[in-house]
N, C-alpha and C. Protein backbone atom coordinates (compact mmCIF):
# COMPACT_ATOMS: atom_id res chain seq x y z
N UNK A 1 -85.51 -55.43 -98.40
CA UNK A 1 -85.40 -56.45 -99.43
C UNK A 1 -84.72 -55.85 -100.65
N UNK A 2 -83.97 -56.63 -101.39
CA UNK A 2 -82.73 -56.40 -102.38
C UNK A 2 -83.28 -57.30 -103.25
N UNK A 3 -82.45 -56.73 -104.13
CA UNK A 3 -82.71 -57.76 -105.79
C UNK A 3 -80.95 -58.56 -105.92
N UNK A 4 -81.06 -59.59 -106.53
CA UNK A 4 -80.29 -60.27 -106.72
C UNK A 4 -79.25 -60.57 -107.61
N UNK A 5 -78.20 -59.90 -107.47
CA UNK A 5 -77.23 -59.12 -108.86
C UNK A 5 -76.11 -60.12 -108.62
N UNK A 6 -75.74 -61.06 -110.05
CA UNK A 6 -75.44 -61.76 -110.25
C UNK A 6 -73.81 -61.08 -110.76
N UNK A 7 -73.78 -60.56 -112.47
CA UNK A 7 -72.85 -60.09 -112.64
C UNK A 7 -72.96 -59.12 -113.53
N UNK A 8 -72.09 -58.57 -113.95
CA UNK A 8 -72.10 -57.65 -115.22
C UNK A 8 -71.39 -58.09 -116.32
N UNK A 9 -71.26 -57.47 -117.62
CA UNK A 9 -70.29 -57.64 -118.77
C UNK A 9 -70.29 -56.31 -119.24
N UNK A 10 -69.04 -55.92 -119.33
CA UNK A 10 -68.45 -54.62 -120.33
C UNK A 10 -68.45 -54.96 -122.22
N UNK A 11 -67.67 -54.26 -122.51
CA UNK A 11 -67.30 -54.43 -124.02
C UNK A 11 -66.68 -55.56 -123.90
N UNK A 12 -66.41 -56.59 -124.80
CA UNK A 12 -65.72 -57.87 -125.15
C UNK A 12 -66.44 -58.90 -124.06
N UNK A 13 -65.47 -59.74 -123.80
CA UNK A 13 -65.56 -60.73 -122.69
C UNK A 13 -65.68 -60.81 -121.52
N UNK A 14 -65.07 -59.78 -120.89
CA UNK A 14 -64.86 -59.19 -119.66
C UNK A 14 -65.79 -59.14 -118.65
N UNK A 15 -66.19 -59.54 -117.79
CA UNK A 15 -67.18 -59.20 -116.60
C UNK A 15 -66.58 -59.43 -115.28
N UNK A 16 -67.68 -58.83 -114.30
CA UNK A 16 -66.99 -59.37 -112.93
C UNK A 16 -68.45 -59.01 -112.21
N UNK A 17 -68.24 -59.41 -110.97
CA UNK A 17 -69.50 -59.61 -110.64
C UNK A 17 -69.44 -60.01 -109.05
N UNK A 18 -70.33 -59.82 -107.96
CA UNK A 18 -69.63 -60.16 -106.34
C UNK A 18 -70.23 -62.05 -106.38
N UNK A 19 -69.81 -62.09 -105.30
CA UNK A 19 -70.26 -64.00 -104.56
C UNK A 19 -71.60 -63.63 -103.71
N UNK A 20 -72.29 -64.02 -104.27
CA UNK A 20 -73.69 -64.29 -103.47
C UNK A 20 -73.88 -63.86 -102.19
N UNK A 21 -72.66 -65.09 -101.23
CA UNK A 21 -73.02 -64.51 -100.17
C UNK A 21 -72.39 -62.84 -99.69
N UNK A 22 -71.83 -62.26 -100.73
CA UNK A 22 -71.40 -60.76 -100.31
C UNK A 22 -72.93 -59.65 -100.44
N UNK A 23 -72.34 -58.81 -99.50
CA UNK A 23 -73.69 -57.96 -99.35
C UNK A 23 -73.50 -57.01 -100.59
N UNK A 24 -72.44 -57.10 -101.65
CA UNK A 24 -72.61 -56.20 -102.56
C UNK A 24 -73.24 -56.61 -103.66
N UNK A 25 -73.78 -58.27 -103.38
CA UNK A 25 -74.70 -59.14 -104.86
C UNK A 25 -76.34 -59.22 -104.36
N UNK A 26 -76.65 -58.08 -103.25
CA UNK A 26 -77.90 -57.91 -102.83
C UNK A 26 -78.63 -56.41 -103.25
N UNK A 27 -78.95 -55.87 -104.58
CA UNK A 27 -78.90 -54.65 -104.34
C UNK A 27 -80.00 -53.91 -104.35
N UNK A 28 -80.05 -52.68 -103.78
CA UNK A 28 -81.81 -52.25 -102.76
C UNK A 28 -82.10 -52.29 -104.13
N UNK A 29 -81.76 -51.39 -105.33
CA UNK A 29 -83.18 -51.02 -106.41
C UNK A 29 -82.56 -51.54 -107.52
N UNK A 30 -83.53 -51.79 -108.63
CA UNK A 30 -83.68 -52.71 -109.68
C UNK A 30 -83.01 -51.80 -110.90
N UNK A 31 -81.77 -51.84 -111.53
CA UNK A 31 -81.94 -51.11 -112.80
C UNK A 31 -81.15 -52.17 -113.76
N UNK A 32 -81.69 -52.18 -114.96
CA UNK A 32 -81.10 -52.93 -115.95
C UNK A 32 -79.06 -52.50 -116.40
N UNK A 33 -79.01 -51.65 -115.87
CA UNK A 33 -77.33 -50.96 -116.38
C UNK A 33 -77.22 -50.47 -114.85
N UNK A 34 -77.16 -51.51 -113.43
CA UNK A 34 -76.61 -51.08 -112.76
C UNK A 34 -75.33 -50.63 -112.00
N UNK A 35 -74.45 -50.03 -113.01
CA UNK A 35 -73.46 -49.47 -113.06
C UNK A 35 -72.85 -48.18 -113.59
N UNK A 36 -72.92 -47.50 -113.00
CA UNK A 36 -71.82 -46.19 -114.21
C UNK A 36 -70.40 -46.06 -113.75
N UNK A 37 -70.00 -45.82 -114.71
CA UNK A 37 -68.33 -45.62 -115.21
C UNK A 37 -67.81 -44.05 -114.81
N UNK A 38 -67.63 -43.42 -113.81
CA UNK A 38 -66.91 -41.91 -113.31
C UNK A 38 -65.45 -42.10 -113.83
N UNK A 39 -65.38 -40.77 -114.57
CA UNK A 39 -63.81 -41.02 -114.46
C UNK A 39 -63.29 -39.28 -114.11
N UNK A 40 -62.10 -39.27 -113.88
CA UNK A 40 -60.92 -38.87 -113.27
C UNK A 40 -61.79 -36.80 -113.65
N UNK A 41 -62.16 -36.67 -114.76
CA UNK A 41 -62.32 -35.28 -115.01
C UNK A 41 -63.99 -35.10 -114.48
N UNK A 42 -64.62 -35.60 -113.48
CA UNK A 42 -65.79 -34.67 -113.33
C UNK A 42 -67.22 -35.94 -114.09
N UNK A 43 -66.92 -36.02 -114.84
CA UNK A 43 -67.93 -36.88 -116.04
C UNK A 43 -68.33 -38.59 -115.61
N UNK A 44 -69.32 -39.24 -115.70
CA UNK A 44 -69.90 -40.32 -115.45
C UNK A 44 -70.69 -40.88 -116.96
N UNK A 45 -70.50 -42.06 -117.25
CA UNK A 45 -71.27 -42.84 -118.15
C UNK A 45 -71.86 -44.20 -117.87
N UNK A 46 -73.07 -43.85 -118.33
CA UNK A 46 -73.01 -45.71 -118.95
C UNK A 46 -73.19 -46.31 -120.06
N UNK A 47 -72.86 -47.19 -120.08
CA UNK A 47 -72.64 -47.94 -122.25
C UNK A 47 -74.20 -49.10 -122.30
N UNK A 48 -74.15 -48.52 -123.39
CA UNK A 48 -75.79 -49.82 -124.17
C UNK A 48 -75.08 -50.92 -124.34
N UNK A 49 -73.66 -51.42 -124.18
CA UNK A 49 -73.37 -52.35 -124.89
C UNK A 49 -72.70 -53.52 -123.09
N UNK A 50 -73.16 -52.45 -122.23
CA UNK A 50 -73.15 -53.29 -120.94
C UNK A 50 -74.32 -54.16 -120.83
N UNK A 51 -74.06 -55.11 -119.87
CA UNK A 51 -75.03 -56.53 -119.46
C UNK A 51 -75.06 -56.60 -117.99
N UNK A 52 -76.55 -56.93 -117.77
CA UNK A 52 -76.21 -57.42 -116.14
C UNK A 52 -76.81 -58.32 -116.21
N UNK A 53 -76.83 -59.52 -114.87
CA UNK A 53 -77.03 -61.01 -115.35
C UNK A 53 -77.57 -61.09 -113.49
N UNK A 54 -78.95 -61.36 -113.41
CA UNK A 54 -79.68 -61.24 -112.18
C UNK A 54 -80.36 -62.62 -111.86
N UNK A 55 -79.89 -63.15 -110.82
CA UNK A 55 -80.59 -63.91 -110.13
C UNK A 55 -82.31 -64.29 -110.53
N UNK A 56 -83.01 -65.44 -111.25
CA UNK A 56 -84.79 -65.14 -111.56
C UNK A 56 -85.08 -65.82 -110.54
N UNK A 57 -86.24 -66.12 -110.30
CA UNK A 57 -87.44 -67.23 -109.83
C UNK A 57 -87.98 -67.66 -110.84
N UNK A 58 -88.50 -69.06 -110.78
CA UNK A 58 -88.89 -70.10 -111.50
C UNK A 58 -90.20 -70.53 -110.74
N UNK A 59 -91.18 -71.40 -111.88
CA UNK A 59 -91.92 -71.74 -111.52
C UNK A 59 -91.65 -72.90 -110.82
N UNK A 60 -92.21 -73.60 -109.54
CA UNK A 60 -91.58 -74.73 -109.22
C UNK A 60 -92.11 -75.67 -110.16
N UNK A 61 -92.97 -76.07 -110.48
CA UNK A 61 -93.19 -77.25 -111.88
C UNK A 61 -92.53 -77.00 -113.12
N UNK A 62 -91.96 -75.46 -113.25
CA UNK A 62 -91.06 -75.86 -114.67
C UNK A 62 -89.72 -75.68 -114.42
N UNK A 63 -88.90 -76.00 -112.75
CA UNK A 63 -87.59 -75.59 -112.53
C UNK A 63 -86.59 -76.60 -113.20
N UNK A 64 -87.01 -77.94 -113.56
CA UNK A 64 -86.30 -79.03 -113.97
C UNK A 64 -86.39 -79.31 -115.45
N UNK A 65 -87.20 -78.71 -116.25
CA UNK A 65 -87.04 -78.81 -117.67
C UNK A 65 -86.64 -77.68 -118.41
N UNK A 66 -86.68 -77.54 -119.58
CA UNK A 66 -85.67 -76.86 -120.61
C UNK A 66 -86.31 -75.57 -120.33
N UNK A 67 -85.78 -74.11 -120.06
CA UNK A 67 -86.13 -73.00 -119.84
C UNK A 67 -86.68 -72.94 -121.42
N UNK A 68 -87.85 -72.19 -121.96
CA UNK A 68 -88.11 -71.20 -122.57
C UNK A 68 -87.69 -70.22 -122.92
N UNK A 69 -87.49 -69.28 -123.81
CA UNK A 69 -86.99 -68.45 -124.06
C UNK A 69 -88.16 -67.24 -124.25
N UNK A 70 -88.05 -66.08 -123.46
CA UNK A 70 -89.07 -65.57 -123.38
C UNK A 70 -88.74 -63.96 -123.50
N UNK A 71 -89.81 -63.07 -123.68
CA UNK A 71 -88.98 -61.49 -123.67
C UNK A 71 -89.86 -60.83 -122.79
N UNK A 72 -89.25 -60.00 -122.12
CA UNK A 72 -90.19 -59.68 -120.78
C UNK A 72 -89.89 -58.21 -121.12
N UNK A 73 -91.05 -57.14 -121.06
CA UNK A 73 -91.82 -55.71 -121.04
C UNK A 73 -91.12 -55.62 -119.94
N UNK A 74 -90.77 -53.97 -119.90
CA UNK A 74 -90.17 -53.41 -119.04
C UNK A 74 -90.85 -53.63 -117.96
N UNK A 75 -92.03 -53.31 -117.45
CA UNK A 75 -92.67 -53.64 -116.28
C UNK A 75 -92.69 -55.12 -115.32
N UNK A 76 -92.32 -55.84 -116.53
CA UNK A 76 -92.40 -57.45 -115.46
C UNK A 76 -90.88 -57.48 -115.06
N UNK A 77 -89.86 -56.97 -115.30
CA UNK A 77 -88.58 -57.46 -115.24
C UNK A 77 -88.69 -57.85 -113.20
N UNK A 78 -89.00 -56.91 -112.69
CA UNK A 78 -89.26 -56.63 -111.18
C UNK A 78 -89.87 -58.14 -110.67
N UNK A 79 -90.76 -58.34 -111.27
CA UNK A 79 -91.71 -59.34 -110.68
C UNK A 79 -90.70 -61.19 -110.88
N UNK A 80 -89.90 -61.07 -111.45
CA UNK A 80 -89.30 -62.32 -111.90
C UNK A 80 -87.71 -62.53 -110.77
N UNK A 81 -87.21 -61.30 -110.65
CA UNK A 81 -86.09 -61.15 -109.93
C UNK A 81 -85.56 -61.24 -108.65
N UNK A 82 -85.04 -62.53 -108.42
CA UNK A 82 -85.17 -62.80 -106.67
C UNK A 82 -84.65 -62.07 -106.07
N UNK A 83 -85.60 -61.92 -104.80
CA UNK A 83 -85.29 -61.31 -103.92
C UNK A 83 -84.27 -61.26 -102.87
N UNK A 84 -83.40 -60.83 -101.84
CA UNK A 84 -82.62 -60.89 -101.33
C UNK A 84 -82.59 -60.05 -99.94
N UNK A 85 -82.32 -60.09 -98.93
CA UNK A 85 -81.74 -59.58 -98.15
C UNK A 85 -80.65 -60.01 -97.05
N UNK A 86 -79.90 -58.99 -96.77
CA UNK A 86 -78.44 -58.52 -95.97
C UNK A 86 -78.97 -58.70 -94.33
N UNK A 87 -78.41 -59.60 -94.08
CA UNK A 87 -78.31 -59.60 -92.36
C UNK A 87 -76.89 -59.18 -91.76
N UNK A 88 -76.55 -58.59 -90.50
CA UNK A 88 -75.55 -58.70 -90.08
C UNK A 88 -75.40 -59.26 -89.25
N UNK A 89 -74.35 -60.11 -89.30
CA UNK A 89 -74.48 -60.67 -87.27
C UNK A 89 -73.37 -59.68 -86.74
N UNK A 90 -74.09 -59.70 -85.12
CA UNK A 90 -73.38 -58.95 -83.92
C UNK A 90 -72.02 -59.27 -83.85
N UNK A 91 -71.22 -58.40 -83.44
CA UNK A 91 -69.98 -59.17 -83.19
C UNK A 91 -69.87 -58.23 -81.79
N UNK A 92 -69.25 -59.99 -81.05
CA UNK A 92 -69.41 -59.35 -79.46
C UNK A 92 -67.84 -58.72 -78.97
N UNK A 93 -68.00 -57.84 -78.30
CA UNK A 93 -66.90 -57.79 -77.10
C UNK A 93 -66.43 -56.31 -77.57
């Protein structure tokens, strides 16, 4: 089971992010900056000023009215974030 990774945002406007049904918007472990930046000399980063934007679960009695705005402790982020998993089908011959 995978968590449900919607998209990211860099500096400015910019984001990108996979299609649902790709197995790269299913991912095994949960991190808020799931991305780092490697470049060309050896070195890897990641920026505070990145975003990732994850798939929630809802209550079913409050899925149709005005979301709340709420701030969630590091510990609940896990418990809210749908779940996902990657099947493959066979391919014959």
């Amino acid at each position: 089971m995978g968590y449900s990774f919607v998209m990211h945002t860099g500096a400015g406007a910019e984001g990108s992010g996979q299609a649902l049904s790709s197995p790269g918007s299913c991912l095994e472990e949960f991190r808020t900056v799931p991305f780092i930046e490697c470049h060309g000399r050896g070195t890897c980063n990641y920026y505070t000023d990145s975003y990732s934007y994850w798939l929630a679960t809802l209550n079913r009695y409050e899925m149709f009215r005005k979301p709340r705005p709420s701030t969630l402790k590091a510990d609940r982020f896990k418990s809210i974030i749908s779940r996902c998993q990657v099947c493959m089908k066979k391919s014959c011959c």
